[in-house]
PDB file of N, CA and C in Angstrom:
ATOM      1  N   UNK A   1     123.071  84.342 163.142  1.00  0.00           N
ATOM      2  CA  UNK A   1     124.195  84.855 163.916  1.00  0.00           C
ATOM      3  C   UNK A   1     123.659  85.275 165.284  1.00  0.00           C
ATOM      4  N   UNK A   2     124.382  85.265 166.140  1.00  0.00           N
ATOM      5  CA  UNK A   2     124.237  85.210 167.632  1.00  0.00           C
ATOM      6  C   UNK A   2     124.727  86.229 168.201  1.00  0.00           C
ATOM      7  N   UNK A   3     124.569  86.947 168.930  1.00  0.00           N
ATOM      8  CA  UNK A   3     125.118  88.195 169.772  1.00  0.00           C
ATOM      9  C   UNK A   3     126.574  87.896 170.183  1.00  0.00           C
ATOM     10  N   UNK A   4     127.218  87.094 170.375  1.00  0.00           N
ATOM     11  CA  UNK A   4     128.331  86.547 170.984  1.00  0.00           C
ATOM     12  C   UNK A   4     129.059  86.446 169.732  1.00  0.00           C
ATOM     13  N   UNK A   5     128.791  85.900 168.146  1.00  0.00           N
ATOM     14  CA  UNK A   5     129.326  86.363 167.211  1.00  0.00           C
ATOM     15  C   UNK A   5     129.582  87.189 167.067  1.00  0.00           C
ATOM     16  N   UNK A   6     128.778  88.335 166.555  1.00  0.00           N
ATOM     17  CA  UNK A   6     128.365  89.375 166.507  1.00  0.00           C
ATOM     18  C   UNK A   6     129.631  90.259 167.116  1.00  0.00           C
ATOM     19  N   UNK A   7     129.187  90.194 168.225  1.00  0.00           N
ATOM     20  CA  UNK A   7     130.575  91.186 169.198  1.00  0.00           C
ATOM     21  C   UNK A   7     131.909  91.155 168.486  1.00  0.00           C
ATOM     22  N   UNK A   8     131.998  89.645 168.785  1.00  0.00           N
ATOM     23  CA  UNK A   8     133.635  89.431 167.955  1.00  0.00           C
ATOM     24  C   UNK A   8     133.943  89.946 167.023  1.00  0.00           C
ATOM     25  N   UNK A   9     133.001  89.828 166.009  1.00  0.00           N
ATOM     26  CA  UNK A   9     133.042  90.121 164.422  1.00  0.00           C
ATOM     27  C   UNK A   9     133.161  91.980 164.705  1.00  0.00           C
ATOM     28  N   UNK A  10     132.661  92.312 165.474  1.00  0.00           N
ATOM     29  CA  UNK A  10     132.807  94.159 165.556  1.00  0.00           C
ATOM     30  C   UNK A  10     133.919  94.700 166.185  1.00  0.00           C
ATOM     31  N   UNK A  11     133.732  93.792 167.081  1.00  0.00           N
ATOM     32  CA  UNK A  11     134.989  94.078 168.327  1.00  0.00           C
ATOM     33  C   UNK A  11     136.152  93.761 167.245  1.00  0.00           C
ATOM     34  N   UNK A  12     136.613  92.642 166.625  1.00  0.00           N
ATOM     35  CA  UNK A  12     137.688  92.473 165.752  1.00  0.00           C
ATOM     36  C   UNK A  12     138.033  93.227 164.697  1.00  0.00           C
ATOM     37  N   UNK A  13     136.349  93.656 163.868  1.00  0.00           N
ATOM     38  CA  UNK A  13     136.653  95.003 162.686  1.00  0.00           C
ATOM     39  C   UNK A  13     137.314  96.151 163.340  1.00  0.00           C
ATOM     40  N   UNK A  14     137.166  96.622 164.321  1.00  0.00           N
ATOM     41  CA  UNK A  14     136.932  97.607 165.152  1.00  0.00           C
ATOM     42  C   UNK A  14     138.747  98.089 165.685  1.00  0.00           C
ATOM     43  N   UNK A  15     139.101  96.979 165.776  1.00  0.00           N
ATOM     44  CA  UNK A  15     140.357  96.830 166.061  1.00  0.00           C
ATOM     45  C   UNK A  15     141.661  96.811 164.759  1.00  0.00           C
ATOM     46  N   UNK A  16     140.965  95.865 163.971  1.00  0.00           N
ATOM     47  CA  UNK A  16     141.786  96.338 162.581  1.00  0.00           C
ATOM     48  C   UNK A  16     141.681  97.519 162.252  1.00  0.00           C
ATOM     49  N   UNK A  17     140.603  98.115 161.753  1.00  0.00           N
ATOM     50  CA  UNK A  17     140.671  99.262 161.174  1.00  0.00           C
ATOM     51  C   UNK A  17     141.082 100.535 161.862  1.00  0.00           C
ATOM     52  N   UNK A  18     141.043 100.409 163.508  1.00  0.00           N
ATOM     53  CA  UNK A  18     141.700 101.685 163.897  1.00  0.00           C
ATOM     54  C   UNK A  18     143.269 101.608 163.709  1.00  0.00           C
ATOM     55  N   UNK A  19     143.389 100.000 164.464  1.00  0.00           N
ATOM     56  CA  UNK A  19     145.027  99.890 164.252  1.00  0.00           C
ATOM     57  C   UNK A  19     145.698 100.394 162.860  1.00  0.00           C
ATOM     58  N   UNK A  20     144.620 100.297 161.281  1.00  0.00           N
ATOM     59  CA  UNK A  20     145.329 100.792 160.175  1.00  0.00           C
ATOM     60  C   UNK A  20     145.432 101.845 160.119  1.00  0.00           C
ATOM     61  N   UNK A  21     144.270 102.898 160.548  1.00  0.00           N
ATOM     62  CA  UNK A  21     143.881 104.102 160.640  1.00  0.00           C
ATOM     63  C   UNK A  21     145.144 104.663 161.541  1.00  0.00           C
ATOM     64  N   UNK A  22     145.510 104.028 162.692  1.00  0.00           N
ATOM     65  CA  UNK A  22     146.844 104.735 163.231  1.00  0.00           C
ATOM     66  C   UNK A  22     147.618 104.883 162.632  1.00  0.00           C
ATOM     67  N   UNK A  23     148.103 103.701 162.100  1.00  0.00           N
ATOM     68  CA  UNK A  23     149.434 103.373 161.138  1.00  0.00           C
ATOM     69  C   UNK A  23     149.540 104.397 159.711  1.00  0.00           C
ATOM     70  N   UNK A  24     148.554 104.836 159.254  1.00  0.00           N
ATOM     71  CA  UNK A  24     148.331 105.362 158.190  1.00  0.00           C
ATOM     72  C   UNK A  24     147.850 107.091 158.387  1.00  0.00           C
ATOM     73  N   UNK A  25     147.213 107.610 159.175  1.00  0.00           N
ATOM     74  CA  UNK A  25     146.194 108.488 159.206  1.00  0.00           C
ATOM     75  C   UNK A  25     147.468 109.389 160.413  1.00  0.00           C
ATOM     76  N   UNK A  26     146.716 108.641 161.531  1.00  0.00           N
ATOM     77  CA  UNK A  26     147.008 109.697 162.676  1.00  0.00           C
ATOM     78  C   UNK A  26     146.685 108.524 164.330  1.00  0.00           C
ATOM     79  N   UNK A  27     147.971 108.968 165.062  1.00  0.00           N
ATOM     80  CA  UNK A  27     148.003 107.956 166.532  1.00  0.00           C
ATOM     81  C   UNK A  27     146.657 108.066 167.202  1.00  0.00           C
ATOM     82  N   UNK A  28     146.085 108.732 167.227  1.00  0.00           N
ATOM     83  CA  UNK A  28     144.781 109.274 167.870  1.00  0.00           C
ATOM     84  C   UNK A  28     143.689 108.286 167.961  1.00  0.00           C
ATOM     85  N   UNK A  29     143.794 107.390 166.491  1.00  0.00           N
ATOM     86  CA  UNK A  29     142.878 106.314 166.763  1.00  0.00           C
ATOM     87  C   UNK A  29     143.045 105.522 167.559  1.00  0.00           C
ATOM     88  N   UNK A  30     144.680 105.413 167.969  1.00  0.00           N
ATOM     89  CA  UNK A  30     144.322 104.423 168.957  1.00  0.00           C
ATOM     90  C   UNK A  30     143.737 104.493 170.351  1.00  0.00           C
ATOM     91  N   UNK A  31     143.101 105.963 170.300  1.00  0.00           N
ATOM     92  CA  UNK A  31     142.244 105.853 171.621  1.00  0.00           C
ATOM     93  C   UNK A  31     141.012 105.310 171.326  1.00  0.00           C
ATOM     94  N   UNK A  32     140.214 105.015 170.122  1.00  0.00           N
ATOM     95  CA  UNK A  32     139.107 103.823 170.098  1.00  0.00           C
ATOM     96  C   UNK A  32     139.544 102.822 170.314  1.00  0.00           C
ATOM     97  N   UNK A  33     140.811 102.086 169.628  1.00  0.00           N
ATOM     98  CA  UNK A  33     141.177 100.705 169.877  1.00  0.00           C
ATOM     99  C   UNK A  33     141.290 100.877 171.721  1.00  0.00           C
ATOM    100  N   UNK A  34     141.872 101.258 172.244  1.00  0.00           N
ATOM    101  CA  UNK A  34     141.830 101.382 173.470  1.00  0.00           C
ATOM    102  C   UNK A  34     140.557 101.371 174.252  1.00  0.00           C
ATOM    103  N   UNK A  35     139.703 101.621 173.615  1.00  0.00           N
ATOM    104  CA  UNK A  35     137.910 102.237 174.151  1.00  0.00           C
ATOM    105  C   UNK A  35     137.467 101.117 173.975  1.00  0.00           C
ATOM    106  N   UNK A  36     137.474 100.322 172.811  1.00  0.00           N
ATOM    107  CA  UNK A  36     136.989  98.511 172.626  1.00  0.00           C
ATOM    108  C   UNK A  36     137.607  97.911 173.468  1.00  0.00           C
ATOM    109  N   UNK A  37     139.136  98.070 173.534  1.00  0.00           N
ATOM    110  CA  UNK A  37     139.625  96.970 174.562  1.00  0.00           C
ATOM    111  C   UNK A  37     139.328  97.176 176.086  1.00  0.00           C
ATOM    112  N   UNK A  38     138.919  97.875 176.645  1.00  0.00           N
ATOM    113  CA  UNK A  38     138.900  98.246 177.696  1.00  0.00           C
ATOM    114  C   UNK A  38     137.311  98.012 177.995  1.00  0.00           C
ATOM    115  N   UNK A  39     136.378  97.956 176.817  1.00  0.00           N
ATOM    116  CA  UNK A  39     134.877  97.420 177.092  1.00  0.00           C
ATOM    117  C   UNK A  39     134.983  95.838 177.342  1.00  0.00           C
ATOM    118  N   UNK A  40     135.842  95.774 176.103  1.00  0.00           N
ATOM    119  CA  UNK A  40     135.921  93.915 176.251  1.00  0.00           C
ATOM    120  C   UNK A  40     136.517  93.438 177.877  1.00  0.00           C
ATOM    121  N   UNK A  41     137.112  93.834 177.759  1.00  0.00           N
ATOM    122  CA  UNK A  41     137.827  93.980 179.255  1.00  0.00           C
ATOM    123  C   UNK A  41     136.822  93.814 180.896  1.00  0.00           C
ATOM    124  N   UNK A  42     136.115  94.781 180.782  1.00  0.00           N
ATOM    125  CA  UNK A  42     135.377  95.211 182.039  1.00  0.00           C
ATOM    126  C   UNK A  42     133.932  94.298 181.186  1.00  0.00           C
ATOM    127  N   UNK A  43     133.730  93.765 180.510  1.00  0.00           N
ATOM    128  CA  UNK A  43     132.024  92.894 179.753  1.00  0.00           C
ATOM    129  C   UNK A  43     132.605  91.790 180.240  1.00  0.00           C
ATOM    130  N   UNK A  44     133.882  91.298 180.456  1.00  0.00           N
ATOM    131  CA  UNK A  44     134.248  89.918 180.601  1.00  0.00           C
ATOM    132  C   UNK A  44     134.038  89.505 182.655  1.00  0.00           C
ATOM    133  N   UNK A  45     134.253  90.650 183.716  1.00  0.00           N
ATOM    134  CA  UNK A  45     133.388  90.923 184.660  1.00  0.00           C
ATOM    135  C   UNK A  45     132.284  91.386 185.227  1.00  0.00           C
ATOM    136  N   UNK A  46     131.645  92.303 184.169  1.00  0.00           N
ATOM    137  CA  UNK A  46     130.153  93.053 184.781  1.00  0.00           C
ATOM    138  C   UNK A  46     129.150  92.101 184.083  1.00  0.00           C
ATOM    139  N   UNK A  47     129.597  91.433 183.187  1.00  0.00           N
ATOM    140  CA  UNK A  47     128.500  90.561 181.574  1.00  0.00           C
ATOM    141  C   UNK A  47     127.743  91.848 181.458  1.00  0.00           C
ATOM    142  N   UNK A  48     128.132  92.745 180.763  1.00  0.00           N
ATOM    143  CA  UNK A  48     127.240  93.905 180.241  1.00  0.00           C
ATOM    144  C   UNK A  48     128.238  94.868 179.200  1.00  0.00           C
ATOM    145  N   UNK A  49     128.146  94.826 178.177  1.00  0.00           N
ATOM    146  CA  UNK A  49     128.712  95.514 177.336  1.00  0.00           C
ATOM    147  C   UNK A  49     127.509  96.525 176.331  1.00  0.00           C
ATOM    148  N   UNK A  50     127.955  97.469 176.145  1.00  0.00           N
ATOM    149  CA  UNK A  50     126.881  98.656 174.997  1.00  0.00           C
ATOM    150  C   UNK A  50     126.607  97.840 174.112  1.00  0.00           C
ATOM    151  N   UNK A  51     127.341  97.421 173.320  1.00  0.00           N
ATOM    152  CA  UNK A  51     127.213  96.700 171.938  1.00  0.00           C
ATOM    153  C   UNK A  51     126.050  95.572 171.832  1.00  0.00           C
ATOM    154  N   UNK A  52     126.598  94.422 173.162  1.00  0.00           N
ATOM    155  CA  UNK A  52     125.735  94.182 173.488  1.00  0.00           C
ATOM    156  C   UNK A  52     123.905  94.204 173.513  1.00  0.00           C
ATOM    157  N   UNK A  53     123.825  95.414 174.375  1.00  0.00           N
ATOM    158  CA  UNK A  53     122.864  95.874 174.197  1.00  0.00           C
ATOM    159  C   UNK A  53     122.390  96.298 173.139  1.00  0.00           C
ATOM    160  N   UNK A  54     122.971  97.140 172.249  1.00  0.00           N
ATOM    161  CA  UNK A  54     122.401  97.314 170.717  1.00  0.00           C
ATOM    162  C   UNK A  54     122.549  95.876 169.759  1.00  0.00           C
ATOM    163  N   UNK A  55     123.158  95.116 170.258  1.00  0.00           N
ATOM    164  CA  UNK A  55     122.773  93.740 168.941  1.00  0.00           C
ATOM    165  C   UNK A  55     121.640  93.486 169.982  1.00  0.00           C
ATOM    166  N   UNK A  56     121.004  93.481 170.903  1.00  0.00           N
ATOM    167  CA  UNK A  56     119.840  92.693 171.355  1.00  0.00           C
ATOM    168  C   UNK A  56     118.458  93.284 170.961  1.00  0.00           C
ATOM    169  N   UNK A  57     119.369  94.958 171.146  1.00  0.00           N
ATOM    170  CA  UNK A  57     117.918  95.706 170.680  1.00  0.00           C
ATOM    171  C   UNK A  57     117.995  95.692 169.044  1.00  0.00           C
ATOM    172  N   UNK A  58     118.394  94.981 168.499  1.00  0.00           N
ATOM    173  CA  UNK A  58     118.580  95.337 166.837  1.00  0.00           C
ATOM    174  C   UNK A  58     117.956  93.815 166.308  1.00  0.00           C
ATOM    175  N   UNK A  59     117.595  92.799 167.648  1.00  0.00           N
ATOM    176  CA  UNK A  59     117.167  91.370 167.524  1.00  0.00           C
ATOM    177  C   UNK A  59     117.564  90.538 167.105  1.00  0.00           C
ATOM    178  N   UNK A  60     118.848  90.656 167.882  1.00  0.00           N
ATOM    179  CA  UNK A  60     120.376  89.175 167.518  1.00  0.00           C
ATOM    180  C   UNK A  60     120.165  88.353 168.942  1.00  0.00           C
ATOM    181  N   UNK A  61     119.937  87.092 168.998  1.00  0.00           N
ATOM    182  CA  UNK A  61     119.245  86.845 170.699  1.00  0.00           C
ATOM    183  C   UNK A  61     121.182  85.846 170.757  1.00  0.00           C
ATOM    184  N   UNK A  62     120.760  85.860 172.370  1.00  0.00           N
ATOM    185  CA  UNK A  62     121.970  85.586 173.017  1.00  0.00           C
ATOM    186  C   UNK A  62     122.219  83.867 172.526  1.00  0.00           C
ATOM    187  N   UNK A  63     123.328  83.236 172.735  1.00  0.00           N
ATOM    188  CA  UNK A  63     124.059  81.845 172.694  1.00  0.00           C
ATOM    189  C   UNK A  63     123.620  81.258 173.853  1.00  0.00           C
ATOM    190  N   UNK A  64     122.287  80.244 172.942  1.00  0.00           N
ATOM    191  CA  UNK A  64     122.026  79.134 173.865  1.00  0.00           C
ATOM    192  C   UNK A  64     120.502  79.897 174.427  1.00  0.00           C
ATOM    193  N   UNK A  65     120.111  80.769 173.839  1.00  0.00           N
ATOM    194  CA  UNK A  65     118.183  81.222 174.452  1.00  0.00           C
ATOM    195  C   UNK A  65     117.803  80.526 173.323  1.00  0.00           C
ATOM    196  N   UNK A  66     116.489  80.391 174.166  1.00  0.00           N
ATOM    197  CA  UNK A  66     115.138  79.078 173.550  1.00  0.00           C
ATOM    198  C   UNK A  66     114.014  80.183 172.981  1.00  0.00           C
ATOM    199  N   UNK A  67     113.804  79.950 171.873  1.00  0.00           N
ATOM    200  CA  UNK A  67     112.273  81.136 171.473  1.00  0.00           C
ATOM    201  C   UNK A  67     111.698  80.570 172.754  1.00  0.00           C
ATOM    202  N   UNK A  68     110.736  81.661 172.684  1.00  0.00           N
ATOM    203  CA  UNK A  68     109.267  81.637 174.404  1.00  0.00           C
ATOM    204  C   UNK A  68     108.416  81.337 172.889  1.00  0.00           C
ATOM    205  N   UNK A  69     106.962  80.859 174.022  1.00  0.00           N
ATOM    206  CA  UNK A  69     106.321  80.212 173.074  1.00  0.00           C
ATOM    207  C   UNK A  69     105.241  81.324 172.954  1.00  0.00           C
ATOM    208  N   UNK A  70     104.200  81.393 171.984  1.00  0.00           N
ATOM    209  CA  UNK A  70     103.365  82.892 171.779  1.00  0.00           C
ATOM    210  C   UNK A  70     102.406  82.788 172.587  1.00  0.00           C
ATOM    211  N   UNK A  71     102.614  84.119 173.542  1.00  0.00           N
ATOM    212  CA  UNK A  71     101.492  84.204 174.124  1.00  0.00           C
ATOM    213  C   UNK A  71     102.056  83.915 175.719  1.00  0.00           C
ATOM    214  N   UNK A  72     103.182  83.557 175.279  1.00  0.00           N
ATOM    215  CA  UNK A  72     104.187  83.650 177.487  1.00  0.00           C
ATOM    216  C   UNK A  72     104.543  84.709 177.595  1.00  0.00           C
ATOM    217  N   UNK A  73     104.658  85.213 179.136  1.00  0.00           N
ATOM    218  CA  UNK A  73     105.371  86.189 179.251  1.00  0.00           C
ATOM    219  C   UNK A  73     106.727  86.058 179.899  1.00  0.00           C
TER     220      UNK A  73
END
């Protein structure tokens, strides 16, 4: 799985479950759903999203990078 998966697959959980959590719980969640959409939003002009960054640092490599070979820098 690929970082660009990845996102979707969170970004999409992320969105169901608050949207149920509103519907069920309390309106309030939908200020996370709002907090994802508004990352997705502004990642689709800066190319920089948090999540992002934690699937890269967690060693999910991006769509379409080549392993480096051992011993390049």
């Amino acid at each position: 799985m690929n970082v660009e998966r990845a996102l979707r697959l969170i970004a999409g959980f992320f969105v169901m479950a608050t949207a149920a959590l509103a519907a069920f719980h309390s309106l309030n969640w939908l200020y996370f759903t709002a907090f994802v959409g508004l990352n997705l939003f502004q990642s689709a002009f800066t190319d920089w999203c948090p999540m992002v960054w934690m699937l890269q640092k967690a060693g999910l490599k991006r769509c379409g990078s080549t392993p480096q070979p051992e011993g390049a820098a």
